[in-house]
PDB file of N, CA and C in Angstrom:
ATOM      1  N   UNK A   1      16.965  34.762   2.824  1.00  0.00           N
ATOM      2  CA  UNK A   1      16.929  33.726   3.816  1.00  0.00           C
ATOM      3  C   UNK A   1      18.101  32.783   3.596  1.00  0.00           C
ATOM      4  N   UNK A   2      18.803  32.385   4.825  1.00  0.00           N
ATOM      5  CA  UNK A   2      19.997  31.010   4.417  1.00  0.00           C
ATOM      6  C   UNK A   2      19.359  29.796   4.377  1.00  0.00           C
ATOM      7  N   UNK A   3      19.637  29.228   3.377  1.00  0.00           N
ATOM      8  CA  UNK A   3      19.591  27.937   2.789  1.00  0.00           C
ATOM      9  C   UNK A   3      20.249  26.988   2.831  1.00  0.00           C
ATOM     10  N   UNK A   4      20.645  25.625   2.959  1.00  0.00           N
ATOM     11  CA  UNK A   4      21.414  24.497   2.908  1.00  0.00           C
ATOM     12  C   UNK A   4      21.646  23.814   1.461  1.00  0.00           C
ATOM     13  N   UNK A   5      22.244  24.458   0.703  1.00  0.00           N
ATOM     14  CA  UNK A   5      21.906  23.483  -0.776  1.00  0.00           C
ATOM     15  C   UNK A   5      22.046  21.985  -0.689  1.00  0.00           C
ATOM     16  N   UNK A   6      21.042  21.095  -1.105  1.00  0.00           N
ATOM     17  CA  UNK A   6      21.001  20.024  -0.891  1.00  0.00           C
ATOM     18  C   UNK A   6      21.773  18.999  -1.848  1.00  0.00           C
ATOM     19  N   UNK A   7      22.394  19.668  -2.659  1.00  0.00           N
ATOM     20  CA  UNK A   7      23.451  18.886  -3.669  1.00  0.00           C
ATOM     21  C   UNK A   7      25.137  18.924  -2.608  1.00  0.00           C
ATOM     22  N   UNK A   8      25.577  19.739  -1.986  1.00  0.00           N
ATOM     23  CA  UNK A   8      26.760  19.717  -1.289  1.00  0.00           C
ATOM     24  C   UNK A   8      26.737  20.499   0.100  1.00  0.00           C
ATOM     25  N   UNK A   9      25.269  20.882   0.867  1.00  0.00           N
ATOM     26  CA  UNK A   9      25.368  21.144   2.268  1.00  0.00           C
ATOM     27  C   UNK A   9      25.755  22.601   2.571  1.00  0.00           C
ATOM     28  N   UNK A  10      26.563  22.920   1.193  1.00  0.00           N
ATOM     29  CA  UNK A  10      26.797  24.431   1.746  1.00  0.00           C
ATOM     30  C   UNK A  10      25.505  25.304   2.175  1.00  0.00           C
ATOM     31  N   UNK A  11      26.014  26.688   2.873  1.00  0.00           N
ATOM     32  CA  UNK A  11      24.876  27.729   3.305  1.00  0.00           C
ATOM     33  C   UNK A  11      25.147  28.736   2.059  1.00  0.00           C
ATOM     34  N   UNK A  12      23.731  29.243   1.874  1.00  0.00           N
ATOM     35  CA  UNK A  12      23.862  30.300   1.021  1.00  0.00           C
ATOM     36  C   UNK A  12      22.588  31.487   1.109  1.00  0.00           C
ATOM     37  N   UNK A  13      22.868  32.263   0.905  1.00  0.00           N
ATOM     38  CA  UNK A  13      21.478  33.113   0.832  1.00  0.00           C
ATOM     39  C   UNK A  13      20.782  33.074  -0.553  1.00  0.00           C
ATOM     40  N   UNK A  14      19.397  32.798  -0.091  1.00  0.00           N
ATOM     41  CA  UNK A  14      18.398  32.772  -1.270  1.00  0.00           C
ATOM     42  C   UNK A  14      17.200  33.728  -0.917  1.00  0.00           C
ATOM     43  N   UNK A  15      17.154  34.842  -1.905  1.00  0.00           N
ATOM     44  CA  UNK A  15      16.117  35.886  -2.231  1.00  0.00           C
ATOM     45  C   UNK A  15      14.965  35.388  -2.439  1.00  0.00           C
ATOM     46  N   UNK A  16      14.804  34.200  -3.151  1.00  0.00           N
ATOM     47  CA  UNK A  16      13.390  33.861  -3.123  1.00  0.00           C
ATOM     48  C   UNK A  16      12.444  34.832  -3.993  1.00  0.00           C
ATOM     49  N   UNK A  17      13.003  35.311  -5.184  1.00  0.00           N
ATOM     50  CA  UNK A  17      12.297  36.301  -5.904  1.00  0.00           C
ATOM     51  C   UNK A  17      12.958  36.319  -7.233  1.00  0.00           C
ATOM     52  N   UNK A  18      12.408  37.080  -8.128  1.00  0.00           N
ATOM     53  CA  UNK A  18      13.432  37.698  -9.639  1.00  0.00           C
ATOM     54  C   UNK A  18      14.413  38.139  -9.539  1.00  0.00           C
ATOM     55  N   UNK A  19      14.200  38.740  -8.217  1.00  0.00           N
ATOM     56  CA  UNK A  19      15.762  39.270  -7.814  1.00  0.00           C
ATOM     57  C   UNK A  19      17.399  38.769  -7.598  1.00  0.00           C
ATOM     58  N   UNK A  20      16.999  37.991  -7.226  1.00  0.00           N
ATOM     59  CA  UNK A  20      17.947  36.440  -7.105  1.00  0.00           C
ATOM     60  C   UNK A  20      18.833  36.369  -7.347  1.00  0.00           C
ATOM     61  N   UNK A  21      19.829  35.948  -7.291  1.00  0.00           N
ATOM     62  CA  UNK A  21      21.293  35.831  -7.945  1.00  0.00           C
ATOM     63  C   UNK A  21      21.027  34.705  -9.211  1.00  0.00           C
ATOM     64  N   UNK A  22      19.960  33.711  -8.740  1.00  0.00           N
ATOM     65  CA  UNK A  22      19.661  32.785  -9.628  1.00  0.00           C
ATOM     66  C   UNK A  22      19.263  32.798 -10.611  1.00  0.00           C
ATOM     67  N   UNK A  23      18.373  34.000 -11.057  1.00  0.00           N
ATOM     68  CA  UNK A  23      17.737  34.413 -11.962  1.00  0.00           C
ATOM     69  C   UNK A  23      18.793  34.402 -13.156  1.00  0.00           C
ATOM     70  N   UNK A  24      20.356  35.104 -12.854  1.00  0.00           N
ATOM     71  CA  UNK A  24      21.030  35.429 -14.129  1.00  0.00           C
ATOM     72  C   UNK A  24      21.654  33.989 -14.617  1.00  0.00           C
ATOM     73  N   UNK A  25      21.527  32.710 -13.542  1.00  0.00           N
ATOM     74  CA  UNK A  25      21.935  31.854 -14.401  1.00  0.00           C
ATOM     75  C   UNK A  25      21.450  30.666 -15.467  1.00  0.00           C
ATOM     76  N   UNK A  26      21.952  30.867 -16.506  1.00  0.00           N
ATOM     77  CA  UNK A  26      21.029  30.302 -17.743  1.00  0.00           C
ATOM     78  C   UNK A  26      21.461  28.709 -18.100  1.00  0.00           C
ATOM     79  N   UNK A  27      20.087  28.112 -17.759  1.00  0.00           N
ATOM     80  CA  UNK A  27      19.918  26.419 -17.790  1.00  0.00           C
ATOM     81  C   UNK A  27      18.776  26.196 -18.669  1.00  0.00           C
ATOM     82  N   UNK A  28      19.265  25.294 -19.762  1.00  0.00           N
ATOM     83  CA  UNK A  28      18.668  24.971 -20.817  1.00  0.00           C
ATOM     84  C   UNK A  28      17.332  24.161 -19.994  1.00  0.00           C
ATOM     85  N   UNK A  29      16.054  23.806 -20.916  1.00  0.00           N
ATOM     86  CA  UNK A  29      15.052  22.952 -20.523  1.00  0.00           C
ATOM     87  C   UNK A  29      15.360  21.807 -19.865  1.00  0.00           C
ATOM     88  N   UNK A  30      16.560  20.893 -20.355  1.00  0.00           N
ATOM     89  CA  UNK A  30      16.834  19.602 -20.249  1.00  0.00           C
ATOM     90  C   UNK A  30      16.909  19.720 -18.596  1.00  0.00           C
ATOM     91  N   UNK A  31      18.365  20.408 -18.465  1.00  0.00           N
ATOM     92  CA  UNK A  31      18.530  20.339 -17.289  1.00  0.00           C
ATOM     93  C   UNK A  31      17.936  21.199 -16.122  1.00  0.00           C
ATOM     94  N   UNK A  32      17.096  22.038 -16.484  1.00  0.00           N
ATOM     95  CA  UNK A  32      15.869  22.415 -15.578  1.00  0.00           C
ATOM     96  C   UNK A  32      14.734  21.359 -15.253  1.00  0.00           C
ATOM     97  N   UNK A  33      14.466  20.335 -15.787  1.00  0.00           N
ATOM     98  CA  UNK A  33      13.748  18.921 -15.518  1.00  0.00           C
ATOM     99  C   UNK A  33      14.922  17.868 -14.480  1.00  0.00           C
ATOM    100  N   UNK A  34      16.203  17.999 -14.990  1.00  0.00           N
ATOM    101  CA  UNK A  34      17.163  16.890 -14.251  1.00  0.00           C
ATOM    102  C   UNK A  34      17.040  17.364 -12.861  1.00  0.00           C
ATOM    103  N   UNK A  35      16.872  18.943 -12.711  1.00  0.00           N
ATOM    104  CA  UNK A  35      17.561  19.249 -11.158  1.00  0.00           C
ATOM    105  C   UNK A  35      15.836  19.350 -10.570  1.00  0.00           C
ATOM    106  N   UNK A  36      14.464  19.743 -11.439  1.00  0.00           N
ATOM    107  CA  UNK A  36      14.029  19.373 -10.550  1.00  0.00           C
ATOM    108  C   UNK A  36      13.241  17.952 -10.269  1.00  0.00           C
ATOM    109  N   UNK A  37      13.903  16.868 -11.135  1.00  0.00           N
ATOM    110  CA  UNK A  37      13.370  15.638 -10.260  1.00  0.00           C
ATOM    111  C   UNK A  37      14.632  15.398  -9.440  1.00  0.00           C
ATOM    112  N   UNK A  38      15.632  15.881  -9.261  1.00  0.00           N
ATOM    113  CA  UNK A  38      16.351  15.696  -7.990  1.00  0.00           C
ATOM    114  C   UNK A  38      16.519  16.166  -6.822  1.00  0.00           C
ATOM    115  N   UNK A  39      15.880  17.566  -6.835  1.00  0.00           N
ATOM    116  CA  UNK A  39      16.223  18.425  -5.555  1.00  0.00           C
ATOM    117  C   UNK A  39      14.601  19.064  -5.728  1.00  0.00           C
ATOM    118  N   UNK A  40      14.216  19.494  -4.362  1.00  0.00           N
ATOM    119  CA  UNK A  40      13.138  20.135  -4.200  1.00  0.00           C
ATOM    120  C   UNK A  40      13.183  21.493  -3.495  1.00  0.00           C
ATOM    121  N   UNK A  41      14.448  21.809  -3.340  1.00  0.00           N
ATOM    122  CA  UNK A  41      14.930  23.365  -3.187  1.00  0.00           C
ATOM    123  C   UNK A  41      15.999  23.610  -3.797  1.00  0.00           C
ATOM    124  N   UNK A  42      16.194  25.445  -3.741  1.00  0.00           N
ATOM    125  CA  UNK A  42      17.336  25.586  -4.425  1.00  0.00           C
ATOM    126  C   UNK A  42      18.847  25.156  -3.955  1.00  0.00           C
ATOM    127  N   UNK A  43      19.643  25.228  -5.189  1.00  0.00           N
ATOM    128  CA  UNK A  43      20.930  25.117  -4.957  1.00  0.00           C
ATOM    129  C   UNK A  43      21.416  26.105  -4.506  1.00  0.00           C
ATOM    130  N   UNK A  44      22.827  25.994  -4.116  1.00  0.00           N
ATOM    131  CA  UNK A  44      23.668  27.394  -3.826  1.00  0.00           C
ATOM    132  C   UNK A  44      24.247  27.889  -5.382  1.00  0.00           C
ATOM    133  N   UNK A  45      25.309  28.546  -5.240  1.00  0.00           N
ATOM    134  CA  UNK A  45      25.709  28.976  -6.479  1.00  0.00           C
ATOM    135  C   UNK A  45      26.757  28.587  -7.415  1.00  0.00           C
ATOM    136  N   UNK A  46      27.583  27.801  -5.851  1.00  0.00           N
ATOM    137  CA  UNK A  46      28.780  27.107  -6.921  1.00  0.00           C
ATOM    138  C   UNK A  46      27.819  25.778  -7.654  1.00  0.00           C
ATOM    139  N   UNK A  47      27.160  25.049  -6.899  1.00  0.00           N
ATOM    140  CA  UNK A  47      26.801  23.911  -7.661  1.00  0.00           C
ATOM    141  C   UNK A  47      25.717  24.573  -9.203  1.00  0.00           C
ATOM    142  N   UNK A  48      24.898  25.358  -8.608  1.00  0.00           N
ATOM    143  CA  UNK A  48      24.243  26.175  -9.917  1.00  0.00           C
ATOM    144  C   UNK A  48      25.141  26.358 -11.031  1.00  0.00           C
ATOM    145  N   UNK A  49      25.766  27.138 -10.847  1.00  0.00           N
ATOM    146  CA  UNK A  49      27.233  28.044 -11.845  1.00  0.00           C
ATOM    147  C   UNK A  49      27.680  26.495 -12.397  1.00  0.00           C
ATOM    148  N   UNK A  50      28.109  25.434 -11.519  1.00  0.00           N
ATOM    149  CA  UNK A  50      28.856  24.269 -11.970  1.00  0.00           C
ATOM    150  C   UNK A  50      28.333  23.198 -12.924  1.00  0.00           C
ATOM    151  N   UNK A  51      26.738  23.382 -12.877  1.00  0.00           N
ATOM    152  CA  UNK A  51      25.742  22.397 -13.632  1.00  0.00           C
ATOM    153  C   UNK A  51      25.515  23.594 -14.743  1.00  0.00           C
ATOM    154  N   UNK A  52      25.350  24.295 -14.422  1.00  0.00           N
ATOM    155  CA  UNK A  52      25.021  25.146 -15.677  1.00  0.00           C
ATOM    156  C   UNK A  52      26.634  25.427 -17.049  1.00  0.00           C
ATOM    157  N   UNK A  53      27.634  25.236 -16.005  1.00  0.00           N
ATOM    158  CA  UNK A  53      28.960  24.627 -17.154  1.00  0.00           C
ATOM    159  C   UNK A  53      29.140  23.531 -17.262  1.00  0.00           C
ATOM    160  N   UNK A  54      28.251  22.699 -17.612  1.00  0.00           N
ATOM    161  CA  UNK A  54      28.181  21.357 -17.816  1.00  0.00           C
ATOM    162  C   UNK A  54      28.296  20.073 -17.040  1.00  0.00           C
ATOM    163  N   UNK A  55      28.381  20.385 -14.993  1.00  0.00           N
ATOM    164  CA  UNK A  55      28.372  19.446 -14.354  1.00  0.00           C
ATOM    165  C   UNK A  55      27.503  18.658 -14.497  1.00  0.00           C
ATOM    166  N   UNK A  56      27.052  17.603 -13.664  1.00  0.00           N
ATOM    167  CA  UNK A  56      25.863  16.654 -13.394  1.00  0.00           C
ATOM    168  C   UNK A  56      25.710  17.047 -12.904  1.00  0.00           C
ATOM    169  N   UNK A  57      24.104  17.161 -12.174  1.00  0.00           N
ATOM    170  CA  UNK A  57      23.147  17.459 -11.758  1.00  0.00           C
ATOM    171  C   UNK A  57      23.375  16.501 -10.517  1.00  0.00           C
ATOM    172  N   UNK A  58      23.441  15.645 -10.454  1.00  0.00           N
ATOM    173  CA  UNK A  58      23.387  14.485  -9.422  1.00  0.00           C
ATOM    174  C   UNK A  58      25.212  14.633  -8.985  1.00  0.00           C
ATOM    175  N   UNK A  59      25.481  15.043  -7.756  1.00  0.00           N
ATOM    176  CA  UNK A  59      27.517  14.668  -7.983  1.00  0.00           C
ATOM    177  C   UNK A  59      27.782  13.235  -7.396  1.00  0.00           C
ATOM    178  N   UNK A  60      28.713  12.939  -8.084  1.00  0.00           N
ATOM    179  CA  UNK A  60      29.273  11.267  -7.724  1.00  0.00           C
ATOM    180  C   UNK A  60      29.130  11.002  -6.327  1.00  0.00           C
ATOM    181  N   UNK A  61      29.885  11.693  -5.662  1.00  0.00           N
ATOM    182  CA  UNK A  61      29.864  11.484  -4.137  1.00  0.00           C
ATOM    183  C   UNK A  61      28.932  12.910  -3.453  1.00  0.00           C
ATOM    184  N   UNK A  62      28.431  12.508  -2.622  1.00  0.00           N
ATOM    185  CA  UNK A  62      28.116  14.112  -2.068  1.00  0.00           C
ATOM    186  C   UNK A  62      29.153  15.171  -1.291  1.00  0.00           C
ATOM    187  N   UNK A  63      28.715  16.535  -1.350  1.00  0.00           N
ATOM    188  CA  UNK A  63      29.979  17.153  -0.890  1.00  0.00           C
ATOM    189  C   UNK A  63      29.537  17.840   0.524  1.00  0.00           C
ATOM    190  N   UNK A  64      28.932  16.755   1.167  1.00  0.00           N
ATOM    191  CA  UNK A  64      28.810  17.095   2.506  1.00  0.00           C
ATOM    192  C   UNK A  64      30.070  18.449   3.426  1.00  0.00           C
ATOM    193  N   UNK A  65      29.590  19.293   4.287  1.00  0.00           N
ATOM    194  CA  UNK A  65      31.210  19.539   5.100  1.00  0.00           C
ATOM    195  C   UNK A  65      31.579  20.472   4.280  1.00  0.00           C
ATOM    196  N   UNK A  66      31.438  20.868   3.004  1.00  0.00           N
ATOM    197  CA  UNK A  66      32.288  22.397   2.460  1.00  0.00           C
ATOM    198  C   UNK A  66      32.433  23.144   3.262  1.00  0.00           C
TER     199      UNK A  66
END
């Protein structure tokens, strides 16, 4: 299904299963609590991939428009 990630607006497809693209990316406990008291759906993949190499969870400005 396409999705809107709510950290920067992009579209992305989300499987919605194990199957996932999401599944292979690896986020410690900490920041599996940061993203979900901030977002209540998933991300896309650059912001995933980008928090999981050490971005914030929250971005300074939003990246509305990608």
């Amino acid at each position: 299904m396409t999705k809107t990630c709510p950290r920067c607006g992009a579209s992305f497809e989300c499987l919605h299963s194990p199957q996932c693209w999401c599944a292979s990316v690896r986020l410690d406990e900490k920041t599996r609590r940061e993203l979900a008291a901030h977002y209540s759906d998933c991300l896309c993949p650059e912001c995933l991939s980008a928090i999981a190499a050490g971005a914030a969870v929250e971005p300074a400005e939003p990246l509305r428009g990608r």
